[in-house]
C-alpha atoms as a PDB file:
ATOM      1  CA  UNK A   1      24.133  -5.956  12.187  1.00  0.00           C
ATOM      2  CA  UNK A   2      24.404  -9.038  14.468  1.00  0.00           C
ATOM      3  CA  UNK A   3      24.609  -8.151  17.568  1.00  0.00           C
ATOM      4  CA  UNK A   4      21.959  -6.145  19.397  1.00  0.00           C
ATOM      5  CA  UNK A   5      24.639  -4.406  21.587  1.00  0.00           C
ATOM      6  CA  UNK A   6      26.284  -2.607  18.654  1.00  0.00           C
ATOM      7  CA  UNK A   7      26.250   0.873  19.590  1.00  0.00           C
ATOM      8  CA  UNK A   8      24.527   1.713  16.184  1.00  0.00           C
ATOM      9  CA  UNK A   9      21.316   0.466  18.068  1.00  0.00           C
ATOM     10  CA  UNK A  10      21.937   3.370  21.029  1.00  0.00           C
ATOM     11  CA  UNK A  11      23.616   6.213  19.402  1.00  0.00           C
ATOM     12  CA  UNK A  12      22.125   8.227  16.919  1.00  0.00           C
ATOM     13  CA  UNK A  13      26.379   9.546  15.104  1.00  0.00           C
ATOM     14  CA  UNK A  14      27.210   5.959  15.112  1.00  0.00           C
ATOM     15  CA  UNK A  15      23.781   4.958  13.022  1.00  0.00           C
ATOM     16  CA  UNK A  16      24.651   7.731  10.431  1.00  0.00           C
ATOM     17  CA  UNK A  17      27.965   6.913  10.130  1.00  0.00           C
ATOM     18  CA  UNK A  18      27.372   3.478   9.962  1.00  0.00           C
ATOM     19  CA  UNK A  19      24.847   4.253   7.186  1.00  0.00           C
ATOM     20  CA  UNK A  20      27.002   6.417   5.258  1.00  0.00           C
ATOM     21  CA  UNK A  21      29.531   4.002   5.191  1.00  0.00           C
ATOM     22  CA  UNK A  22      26.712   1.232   3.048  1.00  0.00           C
ATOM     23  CA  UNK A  23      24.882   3.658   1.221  1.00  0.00           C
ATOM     24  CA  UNK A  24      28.239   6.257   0.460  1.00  0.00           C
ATOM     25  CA  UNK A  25      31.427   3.434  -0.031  1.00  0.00           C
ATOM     26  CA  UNK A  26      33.087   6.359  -2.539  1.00  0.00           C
ATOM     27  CA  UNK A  27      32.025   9.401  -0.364  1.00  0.00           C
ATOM     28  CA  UNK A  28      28.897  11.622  -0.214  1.00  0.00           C
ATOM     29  CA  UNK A  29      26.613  10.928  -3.345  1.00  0.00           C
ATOM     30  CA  UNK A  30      24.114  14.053  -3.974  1.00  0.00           C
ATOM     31  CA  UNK A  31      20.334  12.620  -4.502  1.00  0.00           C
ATOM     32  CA  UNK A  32      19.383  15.791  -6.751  1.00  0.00           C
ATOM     33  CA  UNK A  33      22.324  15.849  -9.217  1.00  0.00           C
ATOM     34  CA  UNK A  34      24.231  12.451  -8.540  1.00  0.00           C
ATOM     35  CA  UNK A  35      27.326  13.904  -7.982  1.00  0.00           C
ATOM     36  CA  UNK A  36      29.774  11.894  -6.224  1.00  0.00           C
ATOM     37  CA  UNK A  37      32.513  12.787  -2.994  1.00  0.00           C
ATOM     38  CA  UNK A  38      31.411  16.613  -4.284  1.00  0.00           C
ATOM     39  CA  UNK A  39      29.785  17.690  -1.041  1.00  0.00           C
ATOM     40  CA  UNK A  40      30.441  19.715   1.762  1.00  0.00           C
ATOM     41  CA  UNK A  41      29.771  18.833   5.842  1.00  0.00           C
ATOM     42  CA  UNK A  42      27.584  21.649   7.186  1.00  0.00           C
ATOM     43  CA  UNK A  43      29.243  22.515  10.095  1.00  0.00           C
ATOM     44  CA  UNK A  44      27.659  24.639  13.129  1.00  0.00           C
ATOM     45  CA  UNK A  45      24.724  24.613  15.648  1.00  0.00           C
ATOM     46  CA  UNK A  46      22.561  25.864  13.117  1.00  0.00           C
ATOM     47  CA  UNK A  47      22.686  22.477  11.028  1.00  0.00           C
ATOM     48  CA  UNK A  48      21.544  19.525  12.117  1.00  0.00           C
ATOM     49  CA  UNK A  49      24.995  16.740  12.227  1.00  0.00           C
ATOM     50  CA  UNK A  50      25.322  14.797   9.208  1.00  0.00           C
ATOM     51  CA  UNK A  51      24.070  17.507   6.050  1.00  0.00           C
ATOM     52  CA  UNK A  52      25.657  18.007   3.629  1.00  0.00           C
ATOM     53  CA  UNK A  53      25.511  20.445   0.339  1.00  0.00           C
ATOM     54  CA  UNK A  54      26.524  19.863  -2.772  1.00  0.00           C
ATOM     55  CA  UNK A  55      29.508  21.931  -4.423  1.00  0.00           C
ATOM     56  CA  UNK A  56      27.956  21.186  -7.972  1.00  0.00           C
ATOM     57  CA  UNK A  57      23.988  21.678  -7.470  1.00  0.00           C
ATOM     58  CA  UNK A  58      24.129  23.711  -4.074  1.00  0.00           C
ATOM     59  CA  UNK A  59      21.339  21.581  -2.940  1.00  0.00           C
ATOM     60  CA  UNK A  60      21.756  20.241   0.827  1.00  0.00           C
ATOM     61  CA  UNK A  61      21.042  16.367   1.560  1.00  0.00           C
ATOM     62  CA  UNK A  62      21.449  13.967   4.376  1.00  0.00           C
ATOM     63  CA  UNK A  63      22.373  10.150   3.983  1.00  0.00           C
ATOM     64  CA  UNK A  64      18.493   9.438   4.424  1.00  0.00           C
ATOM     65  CA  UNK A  65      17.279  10.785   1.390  1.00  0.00           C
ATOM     66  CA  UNK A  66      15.691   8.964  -0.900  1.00  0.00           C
ATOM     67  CA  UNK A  67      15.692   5.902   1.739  1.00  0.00           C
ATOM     68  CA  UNK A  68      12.542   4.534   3.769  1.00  0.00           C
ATOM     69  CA  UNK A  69      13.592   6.825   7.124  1.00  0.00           C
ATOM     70  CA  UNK A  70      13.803  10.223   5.220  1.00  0.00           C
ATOM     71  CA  UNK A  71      12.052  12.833   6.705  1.00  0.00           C
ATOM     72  CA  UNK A  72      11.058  11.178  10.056  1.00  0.00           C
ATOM     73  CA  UNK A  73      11.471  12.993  13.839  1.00  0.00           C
ATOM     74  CA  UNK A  74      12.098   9.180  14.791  1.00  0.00           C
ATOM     75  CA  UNK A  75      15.513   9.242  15.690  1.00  0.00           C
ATOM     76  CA  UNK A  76      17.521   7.309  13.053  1.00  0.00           C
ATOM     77  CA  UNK A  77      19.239   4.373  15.635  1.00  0.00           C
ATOM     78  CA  UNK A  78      15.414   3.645  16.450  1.00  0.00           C
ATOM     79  CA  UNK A  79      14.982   3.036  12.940  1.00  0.00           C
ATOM     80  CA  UNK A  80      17.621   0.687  12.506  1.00  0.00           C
ATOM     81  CA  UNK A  81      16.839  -1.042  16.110  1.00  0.00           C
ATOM     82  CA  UNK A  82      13.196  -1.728  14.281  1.00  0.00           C
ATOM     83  CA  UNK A  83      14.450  -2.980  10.898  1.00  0.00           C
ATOM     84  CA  UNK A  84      17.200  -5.411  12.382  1.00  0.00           C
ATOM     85  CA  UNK A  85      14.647  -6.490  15.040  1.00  0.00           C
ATOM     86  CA  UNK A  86      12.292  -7.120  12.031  1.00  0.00           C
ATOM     87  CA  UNK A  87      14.641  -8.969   9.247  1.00  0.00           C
ATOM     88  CA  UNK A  88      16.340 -10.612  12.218  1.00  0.00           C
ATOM     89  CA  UNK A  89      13.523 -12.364  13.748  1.00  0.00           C
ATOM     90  CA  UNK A  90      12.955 -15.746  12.738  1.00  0.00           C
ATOM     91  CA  UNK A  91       8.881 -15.781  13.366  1.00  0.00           C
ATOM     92  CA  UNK A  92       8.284 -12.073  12.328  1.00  0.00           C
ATOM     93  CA  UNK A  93       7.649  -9.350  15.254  1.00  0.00           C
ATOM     94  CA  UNK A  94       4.946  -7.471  15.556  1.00  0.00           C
ATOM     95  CA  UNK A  95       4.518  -3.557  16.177  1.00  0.00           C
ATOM     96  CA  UNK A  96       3.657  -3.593  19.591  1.00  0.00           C
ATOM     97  CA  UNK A  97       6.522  -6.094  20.171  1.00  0.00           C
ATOM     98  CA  UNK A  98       8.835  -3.432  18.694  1.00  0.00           C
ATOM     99  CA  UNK A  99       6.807  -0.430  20.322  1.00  0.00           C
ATOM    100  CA  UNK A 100       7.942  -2.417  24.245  1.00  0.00           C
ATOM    101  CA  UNK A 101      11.729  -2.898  23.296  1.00  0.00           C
ATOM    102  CA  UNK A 102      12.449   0.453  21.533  1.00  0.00           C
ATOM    103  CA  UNK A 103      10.154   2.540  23.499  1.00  0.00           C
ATOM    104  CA  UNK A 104       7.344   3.538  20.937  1.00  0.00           C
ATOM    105  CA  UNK A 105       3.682   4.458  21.578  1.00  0.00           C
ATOM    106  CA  UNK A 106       1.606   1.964  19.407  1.00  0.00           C
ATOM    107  CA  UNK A 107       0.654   4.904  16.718  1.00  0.00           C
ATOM    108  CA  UNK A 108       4.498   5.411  16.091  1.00  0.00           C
ATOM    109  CA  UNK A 109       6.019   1.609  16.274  1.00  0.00           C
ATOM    110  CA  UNK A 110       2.918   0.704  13.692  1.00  0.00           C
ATOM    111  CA  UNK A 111       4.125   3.154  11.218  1.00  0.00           C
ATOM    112  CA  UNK A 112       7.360   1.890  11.637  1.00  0.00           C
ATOM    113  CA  UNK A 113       6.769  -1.579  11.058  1.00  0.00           C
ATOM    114  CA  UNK A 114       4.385  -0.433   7.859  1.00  0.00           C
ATOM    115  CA  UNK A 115       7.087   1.914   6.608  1.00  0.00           C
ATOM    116  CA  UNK A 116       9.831  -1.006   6.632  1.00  0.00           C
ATOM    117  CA  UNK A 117       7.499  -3.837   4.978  1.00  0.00           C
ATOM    118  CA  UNK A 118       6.773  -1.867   2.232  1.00  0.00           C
ATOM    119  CA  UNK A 119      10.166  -0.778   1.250  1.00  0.00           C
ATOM    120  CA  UNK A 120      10.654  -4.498   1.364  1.00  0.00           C
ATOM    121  CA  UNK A 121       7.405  -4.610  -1.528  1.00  0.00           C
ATOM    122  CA  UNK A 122       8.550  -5.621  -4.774  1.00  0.00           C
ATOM    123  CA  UNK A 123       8.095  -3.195  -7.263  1.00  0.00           C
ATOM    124  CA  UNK A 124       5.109  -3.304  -9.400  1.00  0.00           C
ATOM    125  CA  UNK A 125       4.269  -6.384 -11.238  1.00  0.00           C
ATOM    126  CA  UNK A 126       5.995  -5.590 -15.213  1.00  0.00           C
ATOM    127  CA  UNK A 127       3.563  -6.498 -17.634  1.00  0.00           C
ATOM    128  CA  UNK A 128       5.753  -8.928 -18.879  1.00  0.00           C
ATOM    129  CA  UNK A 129       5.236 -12.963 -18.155  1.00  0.00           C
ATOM    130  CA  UNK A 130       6.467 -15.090 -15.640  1.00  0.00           C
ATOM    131  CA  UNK A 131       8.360 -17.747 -16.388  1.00  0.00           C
ATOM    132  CA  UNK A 132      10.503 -18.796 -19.396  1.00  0.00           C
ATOM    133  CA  UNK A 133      12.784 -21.118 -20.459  1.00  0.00           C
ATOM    134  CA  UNK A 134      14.222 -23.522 -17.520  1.00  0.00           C
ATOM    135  CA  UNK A 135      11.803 -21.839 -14.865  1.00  0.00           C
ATOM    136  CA  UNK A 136       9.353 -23.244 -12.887  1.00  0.00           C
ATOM    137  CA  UNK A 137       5.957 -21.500 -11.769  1.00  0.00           C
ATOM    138  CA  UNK A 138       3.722 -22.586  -8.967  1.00  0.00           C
ATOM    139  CA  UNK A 139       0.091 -21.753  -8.958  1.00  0.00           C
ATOM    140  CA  UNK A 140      -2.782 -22.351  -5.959  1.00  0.00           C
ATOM    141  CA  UNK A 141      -5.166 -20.425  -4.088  1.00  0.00           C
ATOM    142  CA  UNK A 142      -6.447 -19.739  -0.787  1.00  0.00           C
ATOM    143  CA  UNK A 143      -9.207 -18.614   1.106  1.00  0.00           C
ATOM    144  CA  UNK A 144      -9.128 -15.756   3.337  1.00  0.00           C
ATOM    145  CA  UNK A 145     -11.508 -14.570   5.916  1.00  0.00           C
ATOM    146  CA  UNK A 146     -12.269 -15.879   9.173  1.00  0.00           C
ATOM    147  CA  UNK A 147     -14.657 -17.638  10.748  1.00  0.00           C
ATOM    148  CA  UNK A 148     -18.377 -16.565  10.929  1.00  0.00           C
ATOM    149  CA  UNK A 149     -18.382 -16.832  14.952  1.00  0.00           C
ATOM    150  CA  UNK A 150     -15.465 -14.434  15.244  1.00  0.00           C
ATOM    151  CA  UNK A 151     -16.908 -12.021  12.819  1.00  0.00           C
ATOM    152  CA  UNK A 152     -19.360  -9.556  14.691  1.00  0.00           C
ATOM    153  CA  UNK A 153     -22.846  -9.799  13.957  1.00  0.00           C
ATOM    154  CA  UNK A 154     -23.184  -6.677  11.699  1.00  0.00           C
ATOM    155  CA  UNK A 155     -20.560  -8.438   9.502  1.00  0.00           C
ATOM    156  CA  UNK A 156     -21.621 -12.408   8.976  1.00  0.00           C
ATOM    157  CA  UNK A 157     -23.039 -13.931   6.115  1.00  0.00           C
ATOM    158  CA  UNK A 158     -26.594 -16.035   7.274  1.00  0.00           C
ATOM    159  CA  UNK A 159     -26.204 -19.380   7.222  1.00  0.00           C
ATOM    160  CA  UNK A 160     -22.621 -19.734   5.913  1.00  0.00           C
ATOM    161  CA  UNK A 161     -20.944 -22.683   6.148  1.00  0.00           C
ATOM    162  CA  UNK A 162     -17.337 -23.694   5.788  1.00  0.00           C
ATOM    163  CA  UNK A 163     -15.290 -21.017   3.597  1.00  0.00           C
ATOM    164  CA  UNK A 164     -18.665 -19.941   1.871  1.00  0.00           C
ATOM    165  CA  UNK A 165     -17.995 -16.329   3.074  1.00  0.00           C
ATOM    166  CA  UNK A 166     -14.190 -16.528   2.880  1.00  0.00           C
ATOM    167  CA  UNK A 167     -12.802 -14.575  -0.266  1.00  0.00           C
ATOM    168  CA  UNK A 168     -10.796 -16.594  -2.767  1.00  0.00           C
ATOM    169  CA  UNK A 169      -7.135 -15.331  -3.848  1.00  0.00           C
ATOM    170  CA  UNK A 170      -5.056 -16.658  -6.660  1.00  0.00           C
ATOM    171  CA  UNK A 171      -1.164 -16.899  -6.718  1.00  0.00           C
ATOM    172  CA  UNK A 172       1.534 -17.542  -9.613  1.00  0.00           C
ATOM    173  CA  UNK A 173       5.033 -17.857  -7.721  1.00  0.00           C
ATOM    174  CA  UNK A 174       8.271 -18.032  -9.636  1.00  0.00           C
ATOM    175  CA  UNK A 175      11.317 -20.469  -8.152  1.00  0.00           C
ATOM    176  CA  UNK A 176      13.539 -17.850  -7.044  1.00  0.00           C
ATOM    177  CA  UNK A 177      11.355 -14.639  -8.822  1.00  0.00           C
ATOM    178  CA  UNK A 178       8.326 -12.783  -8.462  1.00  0.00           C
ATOM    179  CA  UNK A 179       4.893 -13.790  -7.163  1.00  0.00           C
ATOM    180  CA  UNK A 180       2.081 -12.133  -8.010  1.00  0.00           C
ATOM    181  CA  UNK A 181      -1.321 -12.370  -5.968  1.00  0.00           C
ATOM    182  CA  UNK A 182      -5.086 -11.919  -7.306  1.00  0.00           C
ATOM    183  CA  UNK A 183      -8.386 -11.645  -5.660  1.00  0.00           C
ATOM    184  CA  UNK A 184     -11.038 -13.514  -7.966  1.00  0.00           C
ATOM    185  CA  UNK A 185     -14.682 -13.391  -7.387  1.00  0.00           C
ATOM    186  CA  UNK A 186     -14.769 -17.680  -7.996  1.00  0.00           C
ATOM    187  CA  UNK A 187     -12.153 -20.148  -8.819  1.00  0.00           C
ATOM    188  CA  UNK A 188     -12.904 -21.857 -11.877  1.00  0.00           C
ATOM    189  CA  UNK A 189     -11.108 -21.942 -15.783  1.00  0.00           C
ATOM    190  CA  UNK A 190     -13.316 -18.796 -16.593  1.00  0.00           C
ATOM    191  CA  UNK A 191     -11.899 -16.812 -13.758  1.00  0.00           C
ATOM    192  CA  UNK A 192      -8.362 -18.229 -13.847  1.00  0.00           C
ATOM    193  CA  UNK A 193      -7.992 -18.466 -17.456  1.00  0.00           C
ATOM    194  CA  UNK A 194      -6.889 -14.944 -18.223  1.00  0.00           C
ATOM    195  CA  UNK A 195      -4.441 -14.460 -15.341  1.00  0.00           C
ATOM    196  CA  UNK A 196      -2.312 -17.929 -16.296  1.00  0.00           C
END
Protein backbone atom coordinates (compact mmCIF):
# COMPACT_ATOMS: atom_id res chain seq x y z
CA UNK A 1 0.00 0.00 0.00
CA UNK A 2 2.40 2.68 -1.34
CA UNK A 3 0.99 4.43 -3.66
CA UNK A 4 -2.16 6.48 -3.17
CA UNK A 5 -3.29 5.81 -6.81
CA UNK A 6 -3.72 2.06 -6.30
CA UNK A 7 -7.10 1.38 -7.32
CA UNK A 8 -7.72 -0.39 -3.89
CA UNK A 9 -8.12 3.31 -2.62
CA UNK A 10 -11.20 3.92 -5.41
CA UNK A 11 -12.85 0.67 -5.91
CA UNK A 12 -14.66 -1.03 -3.41
CA UNK A 13 -13.98 -5.31 -5.50
CA UNK A 14 -10.42 -4.38 -5.67
CA UNK A 15 -10.25 -3.49 -1.63
CA UNK A 16 -11.91 -6.94 -0.89
CA UNK A 17 -9.94 -8.75 -3.03
CA UNK A 18 -6.98 -7.17 -2.06
CA UNK A 19 -7.96 -8.00 1.55
CA UNK A 20 -8.76 -11.47 0.98
CA UNK A 21 -5.66 -12.04 -0.55
CA UNK A 22 -3.65 -10.85 3.30
CA UNK A 23 -6.10 -12.04 5.56
CA UNK A 24 -7.13 -15.55 3.28
CA UNK A 25 -3.34 -16.64 1.60
CA UNK A 26 -4.88 -20.54 1.68
CA UNK A 27 -8.50 -19.57 0.65
CA UNK A 28 -11.64 -18.53 2.58
CA UNK A 29 -11.13 -19.17 6.43
CA UNK A 30 -14.71 -19.40 8.31
CA UNK A 31 -14.61 -17.02 11.62
CA UNK A 32 -17.33 -19.32 13.43
CA UNK A 33 -15.82 -22.81 12.89
CA UNK A 34 -12.21 -22.10 11.45
CA UNK A 35 -12.57 -24.06 8.62
CA UNK A 36 -10.27 -23.43 5.90
CA UNK A 37 -10.84 -23.06 1.62
CA UNK A 38 -14.43 -24.85 2.82
CA UNK A 39 -16.68 -22.02 1.73
CA UNK A 40 -18.91 -21.19 -0.86
CA UNK A 41 -19.24 -17.54 -2.97
CA UNK A 42 -22.86 -16.42 -2.60
CA UNK A 43 -23.70 -15.65 -5.87
CA UNK A 44 -26.86 -13.40 -6.98
CA UNK A 45 -28.41 -9.89 -6.49
CA UNK A 46 -29.75 -10.93 -3.36
CA UNK A 47 -26.16 -11.17 -1.65
CA UNK A 48 -24.11 -8.57 -1.17
CA UNK A 49 -20.39 -9.39 -3.45
CA UNK A 50 -17.85 -10.97 -1.44
CA UNK A 51 -20.06 -13.57 1.25
CA UNK A 52 -19.43 -16.42 1.63
CA UNK A 53 -20.99 -19.64 3.63
CA UNK A 54 -19.42 -22.22 5.02
CA UNK A 55 -19.91 -25.94 3.66
CA UNK A 56 -18.99 -27.28 7.26
CA UNK A 57 -20.94 -24.82 9.79
CA UNK A 58 -23.48 -23.27 7.18
CA UNK A 59 -22.76 -20.01 8.74
CA UNK A 60 -22.22 -17.04 6.09
CA UNK A 61 -19.10 -14.57 6.61
CA UNK A 62 -17.39 -11.86 4.73
CA UNK A 63 -13.50 -11.17 4.78
CA UNK A 64 -14.30 -8.33 7.43
CA UNK A 65 -15.29 -10.32 10.18
CA UNK A 66 -13.68 -10.32 13.09
CA UNK A 67 -11.47 -7.23 11.71
CA UNK A 68 -11.76 -3.42 12.85
CA UNK A 69 -14.22 -2.54 9.56
CA UNK A 70 -16.83 -5.35 10.26
CA UNK A 71 -20.14 -4.30 10.24
CA UNK A 72 -19.71 -0.69 8.95
CA UNK A 73 -22.05 1.06 5.91
CA UNK A 74 -18.56 2.88 5.28
CA UNK A 75 -17.62 1.52 2.16
CA UNK A 76 -14.58 -0.77 2.67
CA UNK A 77 -11.87 1.24 0.05
CA UNK A 78 -12.72 4.32 2.41
CA UNK A 79 -11.55 2.30 5.14
CA UNK A 80 -8.40 1.39 3.77
CA UNK A 81 -7.88 5.09 2.16
CA UNK A 82 -8.13 6.17 6.15
CA UNK A 83 -5.81 3.52 7.63
CA UNK A 84 -2.96 3.94 4.91
CA UNK A 85 -3.45 7.74 5.16
CA UNK A 86 -3.04 7.20 8.97
CA UNK A 87 0.08 4.58 9.32
CA UNK A 88 1.52 6.37 6.29
CA UNK A 89 1.80 9.78 7.56
CA UNK A 90 4.90 10.72 9.07
CA UNK A 91 3.37 13.54 11.66
CA UNK A 92 0.01 11.68 12.33
CA UNK A 93 -3.33 13.07 10.52
CA UNK A 94 -6.05 14.11 12.08
CA UNK A 95 -9.90 13.27 11.50
CA UNK A 96 -10.92 16.22 9.87
CA UNK A 97 -7.77 15.96 7.68
CA UNK A 98 -9.06 12.51 6.63
CA UNK A 99 -12.86 13.67 6.68
CA UNK A 100 -11.51 16.60 3.48
CA UNK A 101 -9.54 13.92 1.38
CA UNK A 102 -11.96 10.92 1.61
CA UNK A 103 -15.09 12.84 1.74
CA UNK A 104 -16.42 12.24 5.39
CA UNK A 105 -18.68 14.46 7.55
CA UNK A 106 -16.66 15.09 10.82
CA UNK A 107 -19.08 12.56 12.95
CA UNK A 108 -18.06 9.69 10.48
CA UNK A 109 -14.11 10.44 9.70
CA UNK A 110 -13.80 10.74 13.81
CA UNK A 111 -15.07 7.31 14.27
CA UNK A 112 -12.88 6.24 11.76
CA UNK A 113 -9.80 7.53 13.01
CA UNK A 114 -10.98 6.17 16.75
CA UNK A 115 -11.90 2.79 15.30
CA UNK A 116 -8.29 2.37 13.62
CA UNK A 117 -6.16 3.65 16.79
CA UNK A 118 -7.61 1.34 18.91
CA UNK A 119 -7.20 -1.76 16.93
CA UNK A 120 -3.67 -0.50 16.95
CA UNK A 121 -4.07 -0.64 21.28
CA UNK A 122 -2.04 -3.22 22.72
CA UNK A 123 -3.86 -5.69 24.41
CA UNK A 124 -4.34 -5.44 28.05
CA UNK A 125 -1.42 -5.06 30.26
CA UNK A 126 -0.67 -9.21 31.54
CA UNK A 127 -0.16 -9.17 35.05
CA UNK A 128 3.09 -10.37 34.56
CA UNK A 129 6.42 -7.97 34.96
CA UNK A 130 8.24 -6.05 32.64
CA UNK A 131 11.49 -6.64 32.07
CA UNK A 132 13.85 -9.61 32.62
CA UNK A 133 16.99 -10.78 31.93
CA UNK A 134 19.04 -8.57 29.21
CA UNK A 135 16.09 -5.94 29.02
CA UNK A 136 16.08 -2.55 29.68
CA UNK A 137 13.06 -0.47 31.23
CA UNK A 138 12.66 3.25 31.14
CA UNK A 139 10.63 5.03 33.71
CA UNK A 140 9.52 9.07 33.91
CA UNK A 141 6.52 11.03 34.18
CA UNK A 142 4.72 13.86 32.85
CA UNK A 143 2.32 16.37 33.48
CA UNK A 144 -0.74 16.79 31.59
CA UNK A 145 -3.22 19.55 31.48
CA UNK A 146 -3.00 22.83 30.04
CA UNK A 147 -2.58 26.03 30.97
CA UNK A 148 -4.89 27.89 33.46
CA UNK A 149 -5.53 30.87 30.82
CA UNK A 150 -6.76 28.45 28.18
CA UNK A 151 -8.93 26.60 30.56
CA UNK A 152 -12.44 28.39 30.82
CA UNK A 153 -13.28 29.98 33.91
CA UNK A 154 -15.75 27.34 35.27
CA UNK A 155 -12.75 24.94 35.02
CA UNK A 156 -9.39 26.74 36.64
CA UNK A 157 -7.87 26.12 39.77
CA UNK A 158 -7.44 29.83 41.88
CA UNK A 159 -4.25 30.88 42.03
CA UNK A 160 -2.39 28.01 40.31
CA UNK A 161 0.83 28.37 39.28
CA UNK A 162 3.09 26.42 36.98
CA UNK A 163 1.85 22.62 36.60
CA UNK A 164 0.06 22.92 40.11
CA UNK A 165 -3.26 21.97 38.37
CA UNK A 166 -1.70 19.70 35.72
CA UNK A 167 -2.31 15.89 36.55
CA UNK A 168 0.77 13.73 36.98
CA UNK A 169 1.14 10.34 34.85
CA UNK A 170 3.69 7.65 35.35
CA UNK A 171 5.28 5.45 32.55
CA UNK A 172 7.44 2.07 32.57
CA UNK A 173 8.53 1.52 28.77
CA UNK A 174 10.24 -1.65 27.68
CA UNK A 175 13.20 -1.40 24.75
CA UNK A 176 11.35 -2.92 22.05
CA UNK A 177 8.05 -4.19 24.45
CA UNK A 178 5.22 -2.91 26.21
CA UNK A 179 4.65 0.40 28.00
CA UNK A 180 2.35 0.78 30.43
CA UNK A 181 0.93 4.30 31.61
CA UNK A 182 -0.50 5.35 35.22
CA UNK A 183 -2.26 8.32 36.52
CA UNK A 184 -0.98 8.95 40.24
CA UNK A 185 -2.49 11.42 42.52
CA UNK A 186 1.52 12.72 43.52
CA UNK A 187 4.86 11.59 42.44
CA UNK A 188 6.83 10.51 45.24
CA UNK A 189 8.38 6.72 46.52
CA UNK A 190 4.92 6.18 48.30
CA UNK A 191 2.99 6.61 45.13
CA UNK A 192 5.54 5.05 42.76
CA UNK A 193 6.67 2.35 44.91
CA UNK A 194 4.01 -0.22 44.18
CA UNK A 195 3.80 0.23 40.40
CA UNK A 196 7.91 -0.32 39.89
Amino acid sequence: MSDFSNPIFHDETAAREWLEARIWPEGPTCPHCGTIDQATLMRGKSHRPGLYQCNSCREPFTVTVGTLYERSKIPLHKWLAATHLMMASKKGMSALEIGRLLGFSKKTAWFVCHRIRESLREPKASSEPMGGEGKTVEIDETFVGGKERNKHRSKRVPKAQGGAAMEPVFALVERGGQVRSHHVETVNAKTLGPIV
